[in-house]
C-alpha atoms as a PDB file:
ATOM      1  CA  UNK A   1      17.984  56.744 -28.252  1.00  0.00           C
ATOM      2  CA  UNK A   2      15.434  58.585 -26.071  1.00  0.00           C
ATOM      3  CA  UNK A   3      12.114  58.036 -25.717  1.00  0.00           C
ATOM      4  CA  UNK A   4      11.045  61.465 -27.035  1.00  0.00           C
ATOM      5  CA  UNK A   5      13.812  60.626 -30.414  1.00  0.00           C
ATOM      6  CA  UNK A   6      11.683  57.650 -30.747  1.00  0.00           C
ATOM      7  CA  UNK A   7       8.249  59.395 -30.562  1.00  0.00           C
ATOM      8  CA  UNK A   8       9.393  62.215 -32.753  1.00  0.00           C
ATOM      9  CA  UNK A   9      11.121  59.785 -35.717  1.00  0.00           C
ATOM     10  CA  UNK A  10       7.278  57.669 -35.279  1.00  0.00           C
ATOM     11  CA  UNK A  11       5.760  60.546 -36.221  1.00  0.00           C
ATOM     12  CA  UNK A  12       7.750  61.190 -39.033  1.00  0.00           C
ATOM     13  CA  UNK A  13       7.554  58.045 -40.166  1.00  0.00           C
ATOM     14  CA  UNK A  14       3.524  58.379 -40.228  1.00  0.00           C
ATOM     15  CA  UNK A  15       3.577  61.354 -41.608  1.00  0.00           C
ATOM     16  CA  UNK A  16       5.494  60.307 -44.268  1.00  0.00           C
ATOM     17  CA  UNK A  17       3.725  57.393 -45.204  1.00  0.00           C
ATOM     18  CA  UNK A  18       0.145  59.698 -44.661  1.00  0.00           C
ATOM     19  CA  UNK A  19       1.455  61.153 -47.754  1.00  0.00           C
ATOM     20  CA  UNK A  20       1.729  58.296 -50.110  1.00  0.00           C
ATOM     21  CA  UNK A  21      -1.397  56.588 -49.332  1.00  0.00           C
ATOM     22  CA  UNK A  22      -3.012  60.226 -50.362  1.00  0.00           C
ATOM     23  CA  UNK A  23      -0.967  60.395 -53.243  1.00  0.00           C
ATOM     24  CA  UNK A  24      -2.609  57.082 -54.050  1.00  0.00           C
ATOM     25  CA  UNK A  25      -5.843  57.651 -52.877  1.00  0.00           C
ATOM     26  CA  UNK A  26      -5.915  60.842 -55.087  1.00  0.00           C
ATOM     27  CA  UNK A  27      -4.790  58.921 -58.298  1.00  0.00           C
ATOM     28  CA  UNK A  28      -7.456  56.060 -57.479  1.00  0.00           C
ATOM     29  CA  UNK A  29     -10.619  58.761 -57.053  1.00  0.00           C
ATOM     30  CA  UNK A  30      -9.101  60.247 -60.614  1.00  0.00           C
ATOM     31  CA  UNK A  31      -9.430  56.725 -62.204  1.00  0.00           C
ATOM     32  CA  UNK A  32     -12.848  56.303 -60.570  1.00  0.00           C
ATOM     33  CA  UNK A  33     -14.439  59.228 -61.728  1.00  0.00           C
ATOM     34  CA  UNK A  34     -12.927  58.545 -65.283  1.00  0.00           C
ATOM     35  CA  UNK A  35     -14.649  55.373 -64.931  1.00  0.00           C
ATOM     36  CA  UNK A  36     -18.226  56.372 -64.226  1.00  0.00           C
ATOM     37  CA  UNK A  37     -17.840  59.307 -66.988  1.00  0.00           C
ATOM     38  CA  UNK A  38     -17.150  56.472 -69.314  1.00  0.00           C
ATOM     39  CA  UNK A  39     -19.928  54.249 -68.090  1.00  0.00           C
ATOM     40  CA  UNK A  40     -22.573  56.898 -68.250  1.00  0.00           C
ATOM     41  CA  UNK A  41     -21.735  57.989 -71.586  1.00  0.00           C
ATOM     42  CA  UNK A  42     -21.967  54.284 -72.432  1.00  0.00           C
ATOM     43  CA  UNK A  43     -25.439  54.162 -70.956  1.00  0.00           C
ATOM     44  CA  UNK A  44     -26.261  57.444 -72.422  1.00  0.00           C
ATOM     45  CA  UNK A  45     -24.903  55.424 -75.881  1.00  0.00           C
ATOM     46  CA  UNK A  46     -26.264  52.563 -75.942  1.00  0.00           C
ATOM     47  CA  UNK A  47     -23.281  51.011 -76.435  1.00  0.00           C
ATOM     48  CA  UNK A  48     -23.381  47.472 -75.511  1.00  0.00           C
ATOM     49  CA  UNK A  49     -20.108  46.141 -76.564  1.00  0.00           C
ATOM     50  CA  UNK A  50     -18.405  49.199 -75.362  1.00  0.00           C
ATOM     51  CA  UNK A  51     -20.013  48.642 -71.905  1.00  0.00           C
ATOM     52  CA  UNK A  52     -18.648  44.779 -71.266  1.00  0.00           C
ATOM     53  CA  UNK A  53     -15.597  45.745 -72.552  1.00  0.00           C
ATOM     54  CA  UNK A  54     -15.202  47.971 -69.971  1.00  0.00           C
ATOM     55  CA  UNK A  55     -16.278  44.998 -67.212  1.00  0.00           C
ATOM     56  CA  UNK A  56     -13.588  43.531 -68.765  1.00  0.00           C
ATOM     57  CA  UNK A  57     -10.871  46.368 -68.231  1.00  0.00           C
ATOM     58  CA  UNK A  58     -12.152  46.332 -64.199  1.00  0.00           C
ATOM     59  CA  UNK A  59     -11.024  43.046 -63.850  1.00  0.00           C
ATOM     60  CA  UNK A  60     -14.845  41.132 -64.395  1.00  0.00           C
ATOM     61  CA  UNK A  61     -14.412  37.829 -65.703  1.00  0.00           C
ATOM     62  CA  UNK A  62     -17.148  36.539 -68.555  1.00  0.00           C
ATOM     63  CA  UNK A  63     -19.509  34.699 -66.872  1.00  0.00           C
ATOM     64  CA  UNK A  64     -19.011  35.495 -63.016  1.00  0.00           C
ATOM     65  CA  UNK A  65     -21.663  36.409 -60.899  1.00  0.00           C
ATOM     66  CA  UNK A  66     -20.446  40.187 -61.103  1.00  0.00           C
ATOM     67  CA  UNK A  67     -20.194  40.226 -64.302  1.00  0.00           C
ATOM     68  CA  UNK A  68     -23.717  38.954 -65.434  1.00  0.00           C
ATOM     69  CA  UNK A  69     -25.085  41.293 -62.882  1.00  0.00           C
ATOM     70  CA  UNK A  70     -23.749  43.893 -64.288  1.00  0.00           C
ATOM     71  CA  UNK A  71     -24.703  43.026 -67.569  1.00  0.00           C
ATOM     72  CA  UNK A  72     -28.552  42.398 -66.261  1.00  0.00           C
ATOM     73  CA  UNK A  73     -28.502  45.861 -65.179  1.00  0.00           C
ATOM     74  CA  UNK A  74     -27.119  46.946 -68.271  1.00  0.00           C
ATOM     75  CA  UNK A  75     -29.724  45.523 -70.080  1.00  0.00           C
ATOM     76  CA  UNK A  76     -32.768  46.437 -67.731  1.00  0.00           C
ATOM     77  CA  UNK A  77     -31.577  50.068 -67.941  1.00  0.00           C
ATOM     78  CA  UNK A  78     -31.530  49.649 -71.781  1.00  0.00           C
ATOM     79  CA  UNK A  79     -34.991  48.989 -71.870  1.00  0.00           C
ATOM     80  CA  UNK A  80     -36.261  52.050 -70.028  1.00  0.00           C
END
């Protein structure tokens, strides 16, 4: 195979994988922004149980330092 066969099928190759990772990227900003509209209406709510549920759905454990901090903001924002 030439050099310029090899260069060209590369570039394919990139190109085609270019196009999966935005695929992927697109779905993931989707599921992000569904995410904050769904926390802000929680904040908006009130809704406390609602809120560490979804810490829970993220992937927070009970009790981990991300997850109290969270729910420390949640609660100083509450009291505004």
């Amino acid at each position: 195979m030439a050099a310029d066969e090899d260069t060209d099928l590369n570039d394919v190759i990139k190109e085609e994988q270019s196009r999966g990772r935005r695929t992927l990227d697109m779905k993931t900003r989707r599921e992000r922004q569904q995410l904050l509209r769904d926390l802000r209406r929680l904040l908006n709510s009130g809704d406390e149980r609602g809120f560490l549920q979804a810490m829970r759905s993220v992937g927070l454990k009970d009790g981990s330092p991300e997850f109290l901090e969270a729910w420390r903001v949640w609660r100083e924002t509450q009291r505004r």
